[in-house]
C-alpha atoms as a PDB file:
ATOM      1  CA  UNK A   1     -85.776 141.271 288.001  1.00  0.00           C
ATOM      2  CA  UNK A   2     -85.840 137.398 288.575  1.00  0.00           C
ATOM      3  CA  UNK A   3     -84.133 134.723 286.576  1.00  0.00           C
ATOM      4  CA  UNK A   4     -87.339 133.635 284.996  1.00  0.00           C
ATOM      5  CA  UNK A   5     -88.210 137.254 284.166  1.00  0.00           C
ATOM      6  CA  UNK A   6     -85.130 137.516 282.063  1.00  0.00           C
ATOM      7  CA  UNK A   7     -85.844 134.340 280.390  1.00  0.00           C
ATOM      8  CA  UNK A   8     -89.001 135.879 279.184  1.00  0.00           C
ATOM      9  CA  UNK A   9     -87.807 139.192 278.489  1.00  0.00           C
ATOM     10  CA  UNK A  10     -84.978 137.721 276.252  1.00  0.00           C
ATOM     11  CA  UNK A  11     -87.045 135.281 274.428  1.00  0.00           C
ATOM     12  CA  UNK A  12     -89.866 137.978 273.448  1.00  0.00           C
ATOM     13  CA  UNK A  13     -86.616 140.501 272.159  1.00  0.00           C
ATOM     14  CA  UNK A  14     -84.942 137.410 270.171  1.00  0.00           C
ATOM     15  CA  UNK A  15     -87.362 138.315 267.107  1.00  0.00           C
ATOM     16  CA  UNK A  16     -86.728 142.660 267.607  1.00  0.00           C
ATOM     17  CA  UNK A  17     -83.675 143.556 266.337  1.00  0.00           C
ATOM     18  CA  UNK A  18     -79.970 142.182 265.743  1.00  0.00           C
ATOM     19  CA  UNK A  19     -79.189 143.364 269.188  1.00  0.00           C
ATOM     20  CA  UNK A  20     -80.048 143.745 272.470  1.00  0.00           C
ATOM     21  CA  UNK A  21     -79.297 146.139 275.400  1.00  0.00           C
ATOM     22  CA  UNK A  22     -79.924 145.074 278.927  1.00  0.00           C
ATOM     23  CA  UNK A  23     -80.574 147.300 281.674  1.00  0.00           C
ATOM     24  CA  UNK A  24     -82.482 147.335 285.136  1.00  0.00           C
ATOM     25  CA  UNK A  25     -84.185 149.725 286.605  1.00  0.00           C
ATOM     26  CA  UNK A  26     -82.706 152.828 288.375  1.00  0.00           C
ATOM     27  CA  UNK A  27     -80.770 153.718 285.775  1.00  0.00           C
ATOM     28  CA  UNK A  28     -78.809 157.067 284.283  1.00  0.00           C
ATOM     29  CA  UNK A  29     -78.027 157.313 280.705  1.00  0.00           C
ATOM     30  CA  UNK A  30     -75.679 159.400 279.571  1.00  0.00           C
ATOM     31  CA  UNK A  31     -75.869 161.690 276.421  1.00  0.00           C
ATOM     32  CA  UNK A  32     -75.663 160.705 273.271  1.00  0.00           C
ATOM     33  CA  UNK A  33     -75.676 156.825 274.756  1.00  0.00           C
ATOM     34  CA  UNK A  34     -77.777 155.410 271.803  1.00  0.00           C
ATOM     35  CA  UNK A  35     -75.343 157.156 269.432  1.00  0.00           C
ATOM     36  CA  UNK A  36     -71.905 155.372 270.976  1.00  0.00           C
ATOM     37  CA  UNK A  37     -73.532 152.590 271.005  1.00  0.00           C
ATOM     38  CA  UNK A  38     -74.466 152.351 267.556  1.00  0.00           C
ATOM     39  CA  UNK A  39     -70.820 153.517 266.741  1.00  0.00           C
ATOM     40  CA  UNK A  40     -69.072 150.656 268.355  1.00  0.00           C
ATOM     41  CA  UNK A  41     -71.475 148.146 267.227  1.00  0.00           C
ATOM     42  CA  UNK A  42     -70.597 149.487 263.404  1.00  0.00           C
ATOM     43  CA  UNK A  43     -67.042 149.490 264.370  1.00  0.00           C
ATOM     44  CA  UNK A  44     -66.941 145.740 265.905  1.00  0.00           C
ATOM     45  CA  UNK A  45     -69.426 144.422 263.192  1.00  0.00           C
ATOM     46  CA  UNK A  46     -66.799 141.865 261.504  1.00  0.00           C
ATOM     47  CA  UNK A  47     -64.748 141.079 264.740  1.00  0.00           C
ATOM     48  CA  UNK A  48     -65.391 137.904 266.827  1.00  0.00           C
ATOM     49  CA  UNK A  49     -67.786 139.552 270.427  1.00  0.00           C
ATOM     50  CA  UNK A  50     -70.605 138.118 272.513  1.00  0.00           C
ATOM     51  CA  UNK A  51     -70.706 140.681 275.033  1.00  0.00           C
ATOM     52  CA  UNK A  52     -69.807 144.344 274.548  1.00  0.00           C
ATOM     53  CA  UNK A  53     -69.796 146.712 278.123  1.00  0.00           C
ATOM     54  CA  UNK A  54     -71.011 149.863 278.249  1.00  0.00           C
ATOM     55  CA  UNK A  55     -70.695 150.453 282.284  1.00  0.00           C
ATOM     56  CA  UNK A  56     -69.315 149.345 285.167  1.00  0.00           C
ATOM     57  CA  UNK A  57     -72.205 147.214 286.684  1.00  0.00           C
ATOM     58  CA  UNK A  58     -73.207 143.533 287.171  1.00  0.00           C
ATOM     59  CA  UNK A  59     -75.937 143.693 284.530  1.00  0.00           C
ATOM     60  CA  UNK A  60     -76.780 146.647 283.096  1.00  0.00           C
ATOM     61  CA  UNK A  61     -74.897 148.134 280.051  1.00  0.00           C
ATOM     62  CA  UNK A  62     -74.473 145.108 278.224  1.00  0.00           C
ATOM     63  CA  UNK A  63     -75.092 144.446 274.761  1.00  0.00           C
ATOM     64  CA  UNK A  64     -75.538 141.090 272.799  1.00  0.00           C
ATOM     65  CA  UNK A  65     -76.473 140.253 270.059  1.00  0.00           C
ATOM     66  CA  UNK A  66     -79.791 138.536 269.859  1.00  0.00           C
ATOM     67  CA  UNK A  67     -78.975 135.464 268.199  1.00  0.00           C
ATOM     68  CA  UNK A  68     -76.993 134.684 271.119  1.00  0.00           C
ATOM     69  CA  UNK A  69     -79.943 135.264 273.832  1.00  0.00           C
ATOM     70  CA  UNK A  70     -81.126 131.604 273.788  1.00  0.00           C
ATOM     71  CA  UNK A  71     -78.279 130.838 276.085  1.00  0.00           C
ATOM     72  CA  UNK A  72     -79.418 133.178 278.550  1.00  0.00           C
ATOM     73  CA  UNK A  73     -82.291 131.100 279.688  1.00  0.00           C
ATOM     74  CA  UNK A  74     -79.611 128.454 281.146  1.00  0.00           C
ATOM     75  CA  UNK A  75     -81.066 127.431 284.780  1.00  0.00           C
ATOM     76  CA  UNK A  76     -78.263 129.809 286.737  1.00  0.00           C
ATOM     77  CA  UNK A  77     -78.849 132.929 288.211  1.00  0.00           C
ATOM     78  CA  UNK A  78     -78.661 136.086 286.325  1.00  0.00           C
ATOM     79  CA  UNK A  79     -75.512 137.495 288.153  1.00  0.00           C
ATOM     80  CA  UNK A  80     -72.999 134.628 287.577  1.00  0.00           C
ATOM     81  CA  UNK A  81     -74.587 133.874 284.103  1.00  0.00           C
ATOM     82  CA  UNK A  82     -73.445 137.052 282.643  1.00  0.00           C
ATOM     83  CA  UNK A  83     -69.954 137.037 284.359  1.00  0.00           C
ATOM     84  CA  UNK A  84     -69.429 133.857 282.524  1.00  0.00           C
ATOM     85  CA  UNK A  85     -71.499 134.037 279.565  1.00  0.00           C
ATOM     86  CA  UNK A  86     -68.344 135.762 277.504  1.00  0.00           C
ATOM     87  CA  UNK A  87     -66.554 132.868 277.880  1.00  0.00           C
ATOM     88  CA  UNK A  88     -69.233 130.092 277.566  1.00  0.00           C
ATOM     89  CA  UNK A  89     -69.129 131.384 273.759  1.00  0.00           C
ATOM     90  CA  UNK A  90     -65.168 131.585 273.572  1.00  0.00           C
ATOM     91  CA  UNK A  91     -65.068 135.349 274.267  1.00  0.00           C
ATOM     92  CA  UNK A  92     -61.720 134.818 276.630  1.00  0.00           C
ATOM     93  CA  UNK A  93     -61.732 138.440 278.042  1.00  0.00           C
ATOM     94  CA  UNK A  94     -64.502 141.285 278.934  1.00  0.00           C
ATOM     95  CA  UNK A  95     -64.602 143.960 275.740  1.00  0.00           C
ATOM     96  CA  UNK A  96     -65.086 146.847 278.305  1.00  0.00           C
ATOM     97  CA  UNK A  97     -65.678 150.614 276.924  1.00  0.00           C
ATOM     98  CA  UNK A  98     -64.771 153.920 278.880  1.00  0.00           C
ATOM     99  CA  UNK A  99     -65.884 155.787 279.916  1.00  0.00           C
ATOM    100  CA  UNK A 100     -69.191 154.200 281.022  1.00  0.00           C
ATOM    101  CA  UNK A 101     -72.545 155.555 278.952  1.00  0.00           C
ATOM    102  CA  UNK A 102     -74.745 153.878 282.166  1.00  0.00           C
ATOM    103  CA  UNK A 103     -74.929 154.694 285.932  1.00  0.00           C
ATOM    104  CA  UNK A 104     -76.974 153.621 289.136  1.00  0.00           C
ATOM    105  CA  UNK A 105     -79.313 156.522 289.400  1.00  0.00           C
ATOM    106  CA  UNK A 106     -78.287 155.547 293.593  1.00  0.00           C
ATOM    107  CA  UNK A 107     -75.103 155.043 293.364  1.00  0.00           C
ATOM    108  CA  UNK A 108     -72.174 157.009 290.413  1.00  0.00           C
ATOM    109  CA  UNK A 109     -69.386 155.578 292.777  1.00  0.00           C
ATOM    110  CA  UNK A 110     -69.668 152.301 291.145  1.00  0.00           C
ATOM    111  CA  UNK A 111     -68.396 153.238 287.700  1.00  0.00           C
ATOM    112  CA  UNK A 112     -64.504 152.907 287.990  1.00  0.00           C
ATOM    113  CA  UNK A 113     -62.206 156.024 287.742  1.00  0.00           C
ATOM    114  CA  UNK A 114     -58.564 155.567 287.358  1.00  0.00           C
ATOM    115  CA  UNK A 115     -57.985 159.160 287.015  1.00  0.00           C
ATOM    116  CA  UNK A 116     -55.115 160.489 284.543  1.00  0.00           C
ATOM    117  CA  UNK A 117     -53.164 158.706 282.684  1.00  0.00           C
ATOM    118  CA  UNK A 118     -49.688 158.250 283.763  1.00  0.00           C
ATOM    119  CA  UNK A 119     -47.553 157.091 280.439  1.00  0.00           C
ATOM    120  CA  UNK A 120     -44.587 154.992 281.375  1.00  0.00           C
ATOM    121  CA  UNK A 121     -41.687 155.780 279.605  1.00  0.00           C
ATOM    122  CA  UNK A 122     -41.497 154.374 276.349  1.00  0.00           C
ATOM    123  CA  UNK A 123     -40.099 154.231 272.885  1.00  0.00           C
ATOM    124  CA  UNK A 124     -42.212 155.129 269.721  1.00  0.00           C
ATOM    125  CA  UNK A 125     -41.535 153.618 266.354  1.00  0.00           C
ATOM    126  CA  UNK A 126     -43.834 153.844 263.146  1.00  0.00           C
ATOM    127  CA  UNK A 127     -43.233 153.133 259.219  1.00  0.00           C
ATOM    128  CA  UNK A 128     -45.333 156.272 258.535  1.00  0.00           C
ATOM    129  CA  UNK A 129     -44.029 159.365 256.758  1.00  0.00           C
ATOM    130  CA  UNK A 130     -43.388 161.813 259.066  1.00  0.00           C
ATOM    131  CA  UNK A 131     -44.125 165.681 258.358  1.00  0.00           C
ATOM    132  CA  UNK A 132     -43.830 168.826 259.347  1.00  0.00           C
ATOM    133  CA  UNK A 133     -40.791 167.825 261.328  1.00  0.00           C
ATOM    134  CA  UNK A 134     -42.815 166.319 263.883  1.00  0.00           C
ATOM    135  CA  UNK A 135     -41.344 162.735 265.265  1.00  0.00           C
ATOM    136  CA  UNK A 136     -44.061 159.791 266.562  1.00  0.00           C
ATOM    137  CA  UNK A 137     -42.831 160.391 270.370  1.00  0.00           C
ATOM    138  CA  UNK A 138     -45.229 163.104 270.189  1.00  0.00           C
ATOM    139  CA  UNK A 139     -48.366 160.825 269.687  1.00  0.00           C
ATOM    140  CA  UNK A 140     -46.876 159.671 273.703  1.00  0.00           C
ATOM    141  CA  UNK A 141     -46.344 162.638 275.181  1.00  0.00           C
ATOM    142  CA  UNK A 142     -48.887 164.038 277.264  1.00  0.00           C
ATOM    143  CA  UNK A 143     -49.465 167.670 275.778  1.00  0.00           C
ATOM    144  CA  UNK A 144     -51.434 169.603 273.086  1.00  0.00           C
ATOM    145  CA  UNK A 145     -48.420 168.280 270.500  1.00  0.00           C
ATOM    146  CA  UNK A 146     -49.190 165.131 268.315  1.00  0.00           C
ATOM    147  CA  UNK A 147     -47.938 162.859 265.319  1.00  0.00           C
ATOM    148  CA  UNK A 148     -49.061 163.230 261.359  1.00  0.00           C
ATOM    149  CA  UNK A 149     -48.640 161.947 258.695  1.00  0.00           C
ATOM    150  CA  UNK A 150     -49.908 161.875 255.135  1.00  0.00           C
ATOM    151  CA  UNK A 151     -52.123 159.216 253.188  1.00  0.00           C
ATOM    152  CA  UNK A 152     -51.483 156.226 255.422  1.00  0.00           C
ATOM    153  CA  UNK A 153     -51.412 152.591 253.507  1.00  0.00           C
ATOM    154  CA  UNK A 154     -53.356 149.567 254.662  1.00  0.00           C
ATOM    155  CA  UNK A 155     -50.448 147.927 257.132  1.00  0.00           C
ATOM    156  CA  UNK A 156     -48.689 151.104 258.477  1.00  0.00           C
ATOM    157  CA  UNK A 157     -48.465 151.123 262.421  1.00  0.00           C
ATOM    158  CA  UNK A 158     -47.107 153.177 265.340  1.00  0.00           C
ATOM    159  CA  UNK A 159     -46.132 150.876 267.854  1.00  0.00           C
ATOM    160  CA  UNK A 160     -45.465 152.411 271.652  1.00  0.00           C
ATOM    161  CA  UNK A 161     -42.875 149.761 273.341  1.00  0.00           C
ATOM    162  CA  UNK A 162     -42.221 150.674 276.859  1.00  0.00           C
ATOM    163  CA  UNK A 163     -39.060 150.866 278.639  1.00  0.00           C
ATOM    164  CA  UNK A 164     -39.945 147.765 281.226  1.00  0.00           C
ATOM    165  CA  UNK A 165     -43.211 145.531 280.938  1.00  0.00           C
ATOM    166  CA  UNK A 166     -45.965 147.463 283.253  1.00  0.00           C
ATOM    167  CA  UNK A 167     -49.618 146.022 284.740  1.00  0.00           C
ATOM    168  CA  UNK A 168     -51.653 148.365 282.191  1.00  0.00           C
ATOM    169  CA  UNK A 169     -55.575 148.493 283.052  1.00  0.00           C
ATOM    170  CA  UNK A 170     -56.298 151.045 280.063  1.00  0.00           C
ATOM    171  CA  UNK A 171     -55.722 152.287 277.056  1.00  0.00           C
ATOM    172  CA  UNK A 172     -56.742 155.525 274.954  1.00  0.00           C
ATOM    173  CA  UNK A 173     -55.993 156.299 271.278  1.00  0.00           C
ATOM    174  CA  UNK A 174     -57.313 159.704 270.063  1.00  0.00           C
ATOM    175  CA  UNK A 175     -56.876 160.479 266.591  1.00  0.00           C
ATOM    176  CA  UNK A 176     -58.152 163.357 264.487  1.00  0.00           C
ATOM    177  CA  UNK A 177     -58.326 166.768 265.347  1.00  0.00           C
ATOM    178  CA  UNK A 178     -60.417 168.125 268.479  1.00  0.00           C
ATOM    179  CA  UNK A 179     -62.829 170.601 267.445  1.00  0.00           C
ATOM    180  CA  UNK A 180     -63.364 169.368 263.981  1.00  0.00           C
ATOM    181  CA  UNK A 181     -62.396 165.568 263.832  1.00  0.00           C
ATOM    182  CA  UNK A 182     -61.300 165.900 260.783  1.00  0.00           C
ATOM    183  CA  UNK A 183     -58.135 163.977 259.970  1.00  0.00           C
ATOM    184  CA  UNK A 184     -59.213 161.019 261.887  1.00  0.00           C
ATOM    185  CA  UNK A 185     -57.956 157.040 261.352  1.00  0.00           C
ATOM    186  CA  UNK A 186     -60.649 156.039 259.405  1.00  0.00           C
ATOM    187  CA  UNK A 187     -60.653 152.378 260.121  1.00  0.00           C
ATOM    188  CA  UNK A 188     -57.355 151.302 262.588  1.00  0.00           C
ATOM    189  CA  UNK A 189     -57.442 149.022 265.939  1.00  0.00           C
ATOM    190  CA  UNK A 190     -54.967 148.858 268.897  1.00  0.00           C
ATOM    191  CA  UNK A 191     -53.614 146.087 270.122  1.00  0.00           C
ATOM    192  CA  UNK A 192     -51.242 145.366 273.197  1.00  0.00           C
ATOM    193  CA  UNK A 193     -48.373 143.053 272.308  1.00  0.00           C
ATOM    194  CA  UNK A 194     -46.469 141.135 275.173  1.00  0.00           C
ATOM    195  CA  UNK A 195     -43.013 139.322 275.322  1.00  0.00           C
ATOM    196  CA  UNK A 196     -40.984 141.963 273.897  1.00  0.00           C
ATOM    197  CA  UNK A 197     -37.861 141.691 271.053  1.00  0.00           C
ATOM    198  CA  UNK A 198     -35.031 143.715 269.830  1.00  0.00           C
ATOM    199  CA  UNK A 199     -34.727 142.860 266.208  1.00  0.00           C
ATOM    200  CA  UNK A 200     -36.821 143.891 265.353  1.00  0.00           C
ATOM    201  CA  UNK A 201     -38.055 146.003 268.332  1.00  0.00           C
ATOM    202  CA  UNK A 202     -41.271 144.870 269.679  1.00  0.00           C
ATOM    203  CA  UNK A 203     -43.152 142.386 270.545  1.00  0.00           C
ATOM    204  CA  UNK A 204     -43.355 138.563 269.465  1.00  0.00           C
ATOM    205  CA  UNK A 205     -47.059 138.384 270.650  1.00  0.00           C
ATOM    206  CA  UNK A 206     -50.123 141.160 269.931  1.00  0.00           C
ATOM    207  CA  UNK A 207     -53.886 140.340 270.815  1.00  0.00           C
ATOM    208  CA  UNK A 208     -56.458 142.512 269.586  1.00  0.00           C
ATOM    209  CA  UNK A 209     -58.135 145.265 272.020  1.00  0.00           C
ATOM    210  CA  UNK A 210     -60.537 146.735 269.705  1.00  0.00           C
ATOM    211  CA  UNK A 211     -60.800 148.904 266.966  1.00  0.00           C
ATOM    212  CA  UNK A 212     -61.332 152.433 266.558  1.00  0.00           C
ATOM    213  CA  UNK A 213     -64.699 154.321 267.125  1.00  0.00           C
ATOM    214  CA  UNK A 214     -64.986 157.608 265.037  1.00  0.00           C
ATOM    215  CA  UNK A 215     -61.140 157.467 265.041  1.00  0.00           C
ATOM    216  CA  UNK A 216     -61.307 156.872 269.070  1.00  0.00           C
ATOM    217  CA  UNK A 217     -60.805 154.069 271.661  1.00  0.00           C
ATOM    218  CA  UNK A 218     -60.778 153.953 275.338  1.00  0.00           C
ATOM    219  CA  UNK A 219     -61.208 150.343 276.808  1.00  0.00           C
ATOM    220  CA  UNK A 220     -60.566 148.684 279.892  1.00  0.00           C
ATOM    221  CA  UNK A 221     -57.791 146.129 279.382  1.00  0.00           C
ATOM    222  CA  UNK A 222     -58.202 142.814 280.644  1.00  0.00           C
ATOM    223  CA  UNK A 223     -56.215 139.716 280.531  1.00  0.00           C
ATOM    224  CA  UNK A 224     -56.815 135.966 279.761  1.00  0.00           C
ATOM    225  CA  UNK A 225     -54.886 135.149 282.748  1.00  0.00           C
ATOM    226  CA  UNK A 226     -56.483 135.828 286.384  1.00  0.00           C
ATOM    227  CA  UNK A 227     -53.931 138.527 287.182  1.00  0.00           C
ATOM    228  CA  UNK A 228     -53.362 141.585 284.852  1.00  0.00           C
ATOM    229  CA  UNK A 229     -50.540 140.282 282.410  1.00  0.00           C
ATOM    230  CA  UNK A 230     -47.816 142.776 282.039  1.00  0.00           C
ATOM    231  CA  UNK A 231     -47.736 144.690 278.890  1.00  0.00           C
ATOM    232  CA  UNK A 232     -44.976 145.589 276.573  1.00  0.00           C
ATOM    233  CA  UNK A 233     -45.633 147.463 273.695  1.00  0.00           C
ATOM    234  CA  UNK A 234     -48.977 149.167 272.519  1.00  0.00           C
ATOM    235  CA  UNK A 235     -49.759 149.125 268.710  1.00  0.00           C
ATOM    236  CA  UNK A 236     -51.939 151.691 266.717  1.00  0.00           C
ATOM    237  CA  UNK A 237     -52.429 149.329 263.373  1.00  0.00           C
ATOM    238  CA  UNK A 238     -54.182 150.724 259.719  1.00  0.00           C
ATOM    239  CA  UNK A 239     -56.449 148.591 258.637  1.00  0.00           C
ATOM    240  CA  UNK A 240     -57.730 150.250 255.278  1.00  0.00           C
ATOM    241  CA  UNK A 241     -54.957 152.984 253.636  1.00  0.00           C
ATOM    242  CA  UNK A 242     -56.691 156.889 252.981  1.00  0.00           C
ATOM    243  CA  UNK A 243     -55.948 159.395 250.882  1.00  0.00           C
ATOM    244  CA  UNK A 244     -55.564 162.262 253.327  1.00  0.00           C
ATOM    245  CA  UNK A 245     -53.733 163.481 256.658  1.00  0.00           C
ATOM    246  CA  UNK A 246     -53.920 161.942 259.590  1.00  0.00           C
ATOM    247  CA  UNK A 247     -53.348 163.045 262.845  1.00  0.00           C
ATOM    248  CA  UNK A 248     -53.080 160.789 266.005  1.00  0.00           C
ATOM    249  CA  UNK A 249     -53.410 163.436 268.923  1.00  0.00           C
ATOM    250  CA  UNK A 250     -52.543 161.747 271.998  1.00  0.00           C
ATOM    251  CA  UNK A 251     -51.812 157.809 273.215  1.00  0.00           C
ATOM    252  CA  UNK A 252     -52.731 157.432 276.853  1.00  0.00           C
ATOM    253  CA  UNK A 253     -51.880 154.980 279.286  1.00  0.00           C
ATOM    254  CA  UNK A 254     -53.054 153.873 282.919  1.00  0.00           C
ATOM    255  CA  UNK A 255     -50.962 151.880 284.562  1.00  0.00           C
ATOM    256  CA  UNK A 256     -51.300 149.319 288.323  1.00  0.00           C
ATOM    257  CA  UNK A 257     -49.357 151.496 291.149  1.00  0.00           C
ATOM    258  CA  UNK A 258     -46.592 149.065 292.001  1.00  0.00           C
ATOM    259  CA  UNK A 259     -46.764 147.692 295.124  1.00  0.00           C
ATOM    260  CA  UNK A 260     -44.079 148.702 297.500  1.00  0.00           C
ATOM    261  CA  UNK A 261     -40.891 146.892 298.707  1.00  0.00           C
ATOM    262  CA  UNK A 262     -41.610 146.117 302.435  1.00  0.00           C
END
């Protein structure tokens, strides 16, 4: 599809809906995509966004909303328009969800894998009442174990602060349990925090990653700078307190390999 057959298509959608989903031909969906979709859009509804991801491809997979599709009739082709459209409208990072919901029918390779998580040592603190003798390391470690609590207030964290600053590329916060998802964080976000502290430990500087998805998140994380910034603490905030348990099963963490010493 052409630049002037985008014009068109966006102007005739402008009037549809509130949103707008662009995708070319060749195309797999996965299951359930409509469904996610609608989740995150529901969960991001108040927060500042111009383009949300939904695969790892030049153009398809993204959603906008439609007010916004005026601007994508500038005179510059497709490709480079979209990489820069984010920031044309002061998004200053890509607001990337895994894993991706789209593939090339040709090609699955191009969705990026960075295979399991690899959790850096690391500290966990929280200001939530722990239970059942369990301690908040457990929402870190990778195994079946993880951290409740009861009736969490509007405020309350669980902050992960690693042992050195590492190159993270992505995050996953699971909360609620895994058959039923009951005991879910109802409405929480995540958000890295850089230039760490030790009084109090963590970090002087947070920026917002998303929030939670049916208690969930896993998103790509990308930095304002051109290089991936290195990361120093990881915080699971409440944003609303509830009146029941709440379980956050597992924290998971990708890291950059280091590069060896030559």
């Amino acid at each position: 599809m052409g630049k002037v057959d985008h014009a068109l298509l966006t102007n005739f959608a402008s009037n549809l809906s509130d949103y707008f989903l662009l995708l070319e031909d060749h195309i797999h969906c996965a299951p359930k995509f409509v469904g996610a979709i609608s989740l995150a859009l529901s969960a991001w509804k108040e927060l500042p966004w111009v383009i949300l991801e939904f695969a790892h491809l030049s153009i398809s997979g993204k959603v906008f909303r439609t007010s916004d599709l005026s601007h994508l009739t500038k005179d510059t082709s497709t490709h480079l328009f979209l990489s820069e459209f984010h920031l044309l409208l002061a998004q200053n990072v890509p607001i990337h969800f895994s894993p991706s919901v789209f593939h090339h029918t040709a090609d699955y390779s191009k969705d990026r894998v960075f295979g399991e998580s690899d959790n850096p040592a690391a500290t966990v603190l929280t200001d939530m009442v722990s239970i059942l003798a369990m301690i908040p390391q457990y929402a870190y470690t990778l195994n079946e174990e993880g951290y409740s609590t009861l009736d969490p207030l509007k405020g309350n964290y669980l902050t992960v602060i690693l042992d050195r600053p590492q190159r993270v590329t992505q995050i996953a916060v699971l909360t609620g349990s895994d058959k039923e998802g009951r005991y879910q964080l109802q409405q929480g976000q995540v958000e890295p925090g850089y230039d760490p502290q030790e009084d109090p430990r963590g970090c002087t500087r947070c920026a917002l990653l998303g929030p939670l998805v049916g208690g969930y998140l896993d998103q790509i994380v990308f930095s304002e700078k051109e290089s991936v910034e290195e990361l120093s603490c990881i915080r699971l905030l409440v944003l609303a307190s509830q009146e029941s348990w709440l379980l956050i099963r597992q924290i998971k963490v990708w890291t950059e390999p280091e590069e060896e010493e030559k």
